[in-house]
N, C-alpha and C. Protein backbone atom coordinates (compact mmCIF):
# COMPACT_ATOMS: atom_id res chain seq x y z
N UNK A 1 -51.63 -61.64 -4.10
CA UNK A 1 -50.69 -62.02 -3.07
C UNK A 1 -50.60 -60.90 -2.04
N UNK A 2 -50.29 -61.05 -1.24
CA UNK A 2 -50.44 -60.44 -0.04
C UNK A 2 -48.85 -60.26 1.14
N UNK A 3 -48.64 -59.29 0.50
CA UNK A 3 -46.97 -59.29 1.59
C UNK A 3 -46.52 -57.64 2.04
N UNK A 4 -45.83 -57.59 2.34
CA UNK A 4 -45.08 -56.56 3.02
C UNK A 4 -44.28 -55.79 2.23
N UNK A 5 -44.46 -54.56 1.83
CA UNK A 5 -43.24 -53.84 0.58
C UNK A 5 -42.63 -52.83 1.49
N UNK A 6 -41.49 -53.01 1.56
CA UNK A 6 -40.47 -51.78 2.66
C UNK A 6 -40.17 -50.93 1.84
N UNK A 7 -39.57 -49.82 2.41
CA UNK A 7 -38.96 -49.06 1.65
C UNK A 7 -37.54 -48.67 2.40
N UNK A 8 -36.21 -49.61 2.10
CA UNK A 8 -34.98 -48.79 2.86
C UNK A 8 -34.39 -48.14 1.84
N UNK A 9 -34.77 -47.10 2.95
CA UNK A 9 -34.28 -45.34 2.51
C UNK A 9 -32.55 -45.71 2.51
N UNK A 10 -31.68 -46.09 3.55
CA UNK A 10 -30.63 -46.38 3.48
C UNK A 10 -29.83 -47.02 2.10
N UNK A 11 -30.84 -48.15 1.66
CA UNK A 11 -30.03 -48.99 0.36
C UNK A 11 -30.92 -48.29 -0.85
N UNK A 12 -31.68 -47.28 -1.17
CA UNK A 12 -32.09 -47.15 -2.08
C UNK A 12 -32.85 -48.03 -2.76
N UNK A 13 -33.89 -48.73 -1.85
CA UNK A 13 -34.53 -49.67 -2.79
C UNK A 13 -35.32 -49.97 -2.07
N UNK A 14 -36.64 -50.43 -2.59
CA UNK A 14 -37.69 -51.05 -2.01
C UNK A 14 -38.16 -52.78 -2.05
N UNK A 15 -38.14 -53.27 -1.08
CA UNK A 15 -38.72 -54.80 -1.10
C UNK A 15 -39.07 -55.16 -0.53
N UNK A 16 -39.16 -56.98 -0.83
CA UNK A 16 -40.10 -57.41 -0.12
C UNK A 16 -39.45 -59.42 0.74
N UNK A 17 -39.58 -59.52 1.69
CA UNK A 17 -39.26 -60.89 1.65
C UNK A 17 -40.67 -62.23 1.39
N UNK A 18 -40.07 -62.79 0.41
CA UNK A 18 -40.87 -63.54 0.33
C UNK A 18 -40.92 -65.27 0.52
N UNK A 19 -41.25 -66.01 1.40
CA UNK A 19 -40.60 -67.38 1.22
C UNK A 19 -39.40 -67.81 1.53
N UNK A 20 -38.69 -66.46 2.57
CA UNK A 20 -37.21 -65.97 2.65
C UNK A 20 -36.38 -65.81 1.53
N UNK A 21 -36.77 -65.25 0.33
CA UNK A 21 -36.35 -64.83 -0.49
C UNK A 21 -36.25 -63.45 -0.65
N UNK A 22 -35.73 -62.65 -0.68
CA UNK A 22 -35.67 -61.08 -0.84
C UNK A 22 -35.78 -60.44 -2.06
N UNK A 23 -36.89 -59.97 -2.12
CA UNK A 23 -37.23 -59.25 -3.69
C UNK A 23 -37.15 -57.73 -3.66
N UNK A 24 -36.36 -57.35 -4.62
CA UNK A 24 -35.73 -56.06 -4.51
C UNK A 24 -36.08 -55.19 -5.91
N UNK A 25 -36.46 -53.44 -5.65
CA UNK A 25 -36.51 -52.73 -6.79
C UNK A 25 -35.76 -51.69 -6.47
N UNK A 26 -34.57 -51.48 -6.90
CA UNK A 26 -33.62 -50.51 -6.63
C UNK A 26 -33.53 -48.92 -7.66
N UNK A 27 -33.38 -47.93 -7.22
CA UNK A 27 -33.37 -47.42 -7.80
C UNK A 27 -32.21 -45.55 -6.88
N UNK A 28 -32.24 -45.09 -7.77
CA UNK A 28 -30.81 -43.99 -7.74
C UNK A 28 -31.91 -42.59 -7.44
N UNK A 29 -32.16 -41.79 -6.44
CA UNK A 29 -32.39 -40.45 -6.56
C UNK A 29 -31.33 -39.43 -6.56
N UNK A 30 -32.02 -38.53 -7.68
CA UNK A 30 -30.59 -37.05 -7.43
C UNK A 30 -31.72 -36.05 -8.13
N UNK A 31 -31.35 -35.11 -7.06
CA UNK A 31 -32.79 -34.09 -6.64
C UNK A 31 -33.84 -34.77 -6.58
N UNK A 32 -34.91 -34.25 -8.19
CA UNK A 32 -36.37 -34.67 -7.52
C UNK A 32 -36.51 -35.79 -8.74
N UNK A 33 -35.43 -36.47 -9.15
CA UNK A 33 -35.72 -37.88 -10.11
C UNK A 33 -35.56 -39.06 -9.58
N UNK A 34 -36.32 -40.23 -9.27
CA UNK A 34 -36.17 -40.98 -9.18
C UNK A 34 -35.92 -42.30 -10.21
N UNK A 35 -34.18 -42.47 -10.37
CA UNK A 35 -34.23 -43.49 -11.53
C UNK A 35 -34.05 -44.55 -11.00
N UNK A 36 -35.58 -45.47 -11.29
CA UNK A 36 -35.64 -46.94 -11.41
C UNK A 36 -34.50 -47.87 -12.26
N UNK A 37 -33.58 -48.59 -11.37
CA UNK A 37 -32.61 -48.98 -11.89
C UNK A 37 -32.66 -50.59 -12.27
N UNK A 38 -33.44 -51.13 -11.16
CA UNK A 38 -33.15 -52.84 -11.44
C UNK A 38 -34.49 -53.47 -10.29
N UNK A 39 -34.94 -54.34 -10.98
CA UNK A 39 -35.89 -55.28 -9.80
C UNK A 39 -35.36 -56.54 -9.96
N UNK A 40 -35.88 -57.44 -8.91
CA UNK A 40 -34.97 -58.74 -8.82
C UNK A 40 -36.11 -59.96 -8.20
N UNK A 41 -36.57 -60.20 -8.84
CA UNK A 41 -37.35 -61.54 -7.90
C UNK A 41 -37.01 -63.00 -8.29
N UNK A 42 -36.51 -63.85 -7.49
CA UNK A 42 -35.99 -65.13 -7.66
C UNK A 42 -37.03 -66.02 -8.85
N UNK A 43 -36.36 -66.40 -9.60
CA UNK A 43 -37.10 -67.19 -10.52
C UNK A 43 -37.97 -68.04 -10.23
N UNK A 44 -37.43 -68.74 -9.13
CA UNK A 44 -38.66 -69.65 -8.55
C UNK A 44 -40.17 -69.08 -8.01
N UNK A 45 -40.34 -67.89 -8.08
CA UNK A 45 -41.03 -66.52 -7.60
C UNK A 45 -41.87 -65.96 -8.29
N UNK A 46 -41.18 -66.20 -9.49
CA UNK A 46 -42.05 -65.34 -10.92
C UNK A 46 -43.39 -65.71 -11.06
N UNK A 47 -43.75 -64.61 -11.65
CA UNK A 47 -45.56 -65.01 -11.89
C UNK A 47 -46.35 -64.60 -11.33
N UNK A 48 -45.89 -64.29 -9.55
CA UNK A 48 -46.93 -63.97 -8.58
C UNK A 48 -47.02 -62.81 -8.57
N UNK A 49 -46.43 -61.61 -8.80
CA UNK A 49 -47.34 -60.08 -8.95
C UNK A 49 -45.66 -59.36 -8.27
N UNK A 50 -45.37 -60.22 -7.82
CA UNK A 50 -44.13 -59.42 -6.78
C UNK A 50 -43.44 -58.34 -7.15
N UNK A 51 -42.96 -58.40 -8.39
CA UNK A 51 -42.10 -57.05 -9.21
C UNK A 51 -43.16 -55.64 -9.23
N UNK A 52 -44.67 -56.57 -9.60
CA UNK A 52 -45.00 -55.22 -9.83
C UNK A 52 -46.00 -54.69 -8.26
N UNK A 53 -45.85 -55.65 -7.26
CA UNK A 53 -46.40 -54.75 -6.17
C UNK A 53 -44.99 -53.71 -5.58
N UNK A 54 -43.64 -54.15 -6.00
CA UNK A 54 -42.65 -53.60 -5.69
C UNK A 54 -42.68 -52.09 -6.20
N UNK A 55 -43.04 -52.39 -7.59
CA UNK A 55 -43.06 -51.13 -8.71
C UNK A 55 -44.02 -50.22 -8.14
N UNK A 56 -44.97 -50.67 -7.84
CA UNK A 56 -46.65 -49.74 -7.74
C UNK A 56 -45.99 -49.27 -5.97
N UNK A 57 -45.47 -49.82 -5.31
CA UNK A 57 -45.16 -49.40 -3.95
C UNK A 57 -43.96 -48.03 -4.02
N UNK A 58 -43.44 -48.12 -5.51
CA UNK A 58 -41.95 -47.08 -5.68
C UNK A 58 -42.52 -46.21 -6.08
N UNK A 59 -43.70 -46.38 -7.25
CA UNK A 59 -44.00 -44.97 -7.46
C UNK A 59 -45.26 -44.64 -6.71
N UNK A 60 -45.87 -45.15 -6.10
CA UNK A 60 -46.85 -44.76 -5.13
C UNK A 60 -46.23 -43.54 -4.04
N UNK A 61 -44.68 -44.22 -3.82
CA UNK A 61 -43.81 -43.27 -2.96
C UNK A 61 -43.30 -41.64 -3.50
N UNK A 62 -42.71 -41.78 -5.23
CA UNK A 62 -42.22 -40.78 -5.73
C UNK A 62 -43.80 -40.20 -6.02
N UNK A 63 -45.26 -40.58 -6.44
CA UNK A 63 -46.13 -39.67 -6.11
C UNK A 63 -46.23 -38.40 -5.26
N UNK A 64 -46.38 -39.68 -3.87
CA UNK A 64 -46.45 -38.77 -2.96
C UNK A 64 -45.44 -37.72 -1.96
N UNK A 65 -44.29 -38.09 -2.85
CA UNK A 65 -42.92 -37.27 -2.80
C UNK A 65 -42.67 -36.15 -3.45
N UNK A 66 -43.54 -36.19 -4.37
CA UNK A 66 -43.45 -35.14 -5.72
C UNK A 66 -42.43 -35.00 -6.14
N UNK A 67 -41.72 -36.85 -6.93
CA UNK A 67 -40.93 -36.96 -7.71
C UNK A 67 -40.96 -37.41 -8.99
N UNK A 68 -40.23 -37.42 -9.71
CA UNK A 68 -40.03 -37.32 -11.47
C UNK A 68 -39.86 -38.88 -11.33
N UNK A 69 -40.09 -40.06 -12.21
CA UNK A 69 -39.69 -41.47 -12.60
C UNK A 69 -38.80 -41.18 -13.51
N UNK A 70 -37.64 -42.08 -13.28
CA UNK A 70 -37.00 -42.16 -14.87
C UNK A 70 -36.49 -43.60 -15.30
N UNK A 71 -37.44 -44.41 -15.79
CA UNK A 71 -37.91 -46.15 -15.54
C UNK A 71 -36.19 -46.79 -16.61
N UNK A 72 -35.31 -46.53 -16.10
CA UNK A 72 -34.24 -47.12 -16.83
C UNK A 72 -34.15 -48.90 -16.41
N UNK A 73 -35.08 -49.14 -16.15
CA UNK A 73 -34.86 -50.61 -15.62
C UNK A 73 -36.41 -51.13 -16.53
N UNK A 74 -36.13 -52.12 -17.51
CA UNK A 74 -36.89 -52.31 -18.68
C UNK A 74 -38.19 -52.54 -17.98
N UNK A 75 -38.30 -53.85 -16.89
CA UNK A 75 -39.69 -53.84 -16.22
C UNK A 75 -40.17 -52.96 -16.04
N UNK A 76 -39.28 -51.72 -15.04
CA UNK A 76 -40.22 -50.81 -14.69
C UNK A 76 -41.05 -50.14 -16.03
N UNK A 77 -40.29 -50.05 -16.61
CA UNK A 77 -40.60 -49.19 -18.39
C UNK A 77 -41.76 -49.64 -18.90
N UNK A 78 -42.07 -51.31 -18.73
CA UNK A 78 -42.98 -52.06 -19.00
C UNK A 78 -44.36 -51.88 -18.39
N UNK A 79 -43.97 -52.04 -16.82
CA UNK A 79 -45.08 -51.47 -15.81
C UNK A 79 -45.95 -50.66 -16.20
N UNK A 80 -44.88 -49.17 -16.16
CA UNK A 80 -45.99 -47.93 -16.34
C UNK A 80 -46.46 -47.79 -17.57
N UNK A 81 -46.17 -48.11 -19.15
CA UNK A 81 -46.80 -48.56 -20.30
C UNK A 81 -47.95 -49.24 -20.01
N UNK A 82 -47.89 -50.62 -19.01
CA UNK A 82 -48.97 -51.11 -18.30
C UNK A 82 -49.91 -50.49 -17.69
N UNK A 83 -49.93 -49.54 -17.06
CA UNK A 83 -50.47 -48.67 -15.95
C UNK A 83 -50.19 -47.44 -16.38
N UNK A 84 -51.29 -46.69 -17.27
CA UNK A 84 -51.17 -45.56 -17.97
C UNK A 84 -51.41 -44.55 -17.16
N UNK A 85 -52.26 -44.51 -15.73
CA UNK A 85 -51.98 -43.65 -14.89
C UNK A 85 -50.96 -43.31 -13.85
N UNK A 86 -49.86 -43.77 -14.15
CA UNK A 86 -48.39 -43.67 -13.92
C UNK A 86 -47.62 -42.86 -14.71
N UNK A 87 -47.86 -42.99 -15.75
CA UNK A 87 -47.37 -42.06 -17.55
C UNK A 87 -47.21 -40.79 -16.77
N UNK A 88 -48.19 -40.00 -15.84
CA UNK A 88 -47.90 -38.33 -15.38
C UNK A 88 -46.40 -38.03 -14.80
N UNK A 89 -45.98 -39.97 -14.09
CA UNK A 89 -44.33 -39.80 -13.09
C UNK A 89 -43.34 -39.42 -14.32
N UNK A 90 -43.41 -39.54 -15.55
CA UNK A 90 -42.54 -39.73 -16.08
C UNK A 90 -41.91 -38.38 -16.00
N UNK A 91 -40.14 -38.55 -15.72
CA UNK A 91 -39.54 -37.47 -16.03
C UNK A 91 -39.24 -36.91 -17.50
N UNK A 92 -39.96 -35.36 -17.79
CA UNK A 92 -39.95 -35.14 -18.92
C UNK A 92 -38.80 -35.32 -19.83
């Protein structure tokens, strides 16, 4: 699938509209941790990749931020288990 992943710095969260639906991965920074708190994609939605182009777009960001993950939001937790070259974000 093919869409647009924002990142507002203002609401702490990154998404995406889809279908005019707004798909959201929110998450809390304090210093250099970024804790993944909650993703949200409308049920009617599910299936198509959306959570995790959201996910791969958050830590693609704390990469290149040179920040810590701290995946308190079960998907995300799931994700990077998924995607073992993510395992390095984890905050120790």
């Amino acid at each position: 699938m093919n869409m647009q992943v924002d990142h507002n710095l203002a609401a702490a969260r990154f998404e995406a509209t889809v279908e005019g639906h707004r798909c959201i991965a929110d998450y809390h920074l304090v210093g250099p941790v970024m804790t993944m708190t909650h993703t949200y994609v409308p049920p009617s939605l599910e299936g198509r990749g959306i959570a995790a182009a959201l996910v791969a777009a958050a830590l693609a960001h704390a990469r290149s931020a040179g920040l810590r993950v701290r995946p308190s939001c079960s998907y995300v937790a799931a994700y990077m288990r998924r995607h073992r070259e993510t395992l390095d974000l984890l905050e120790p």
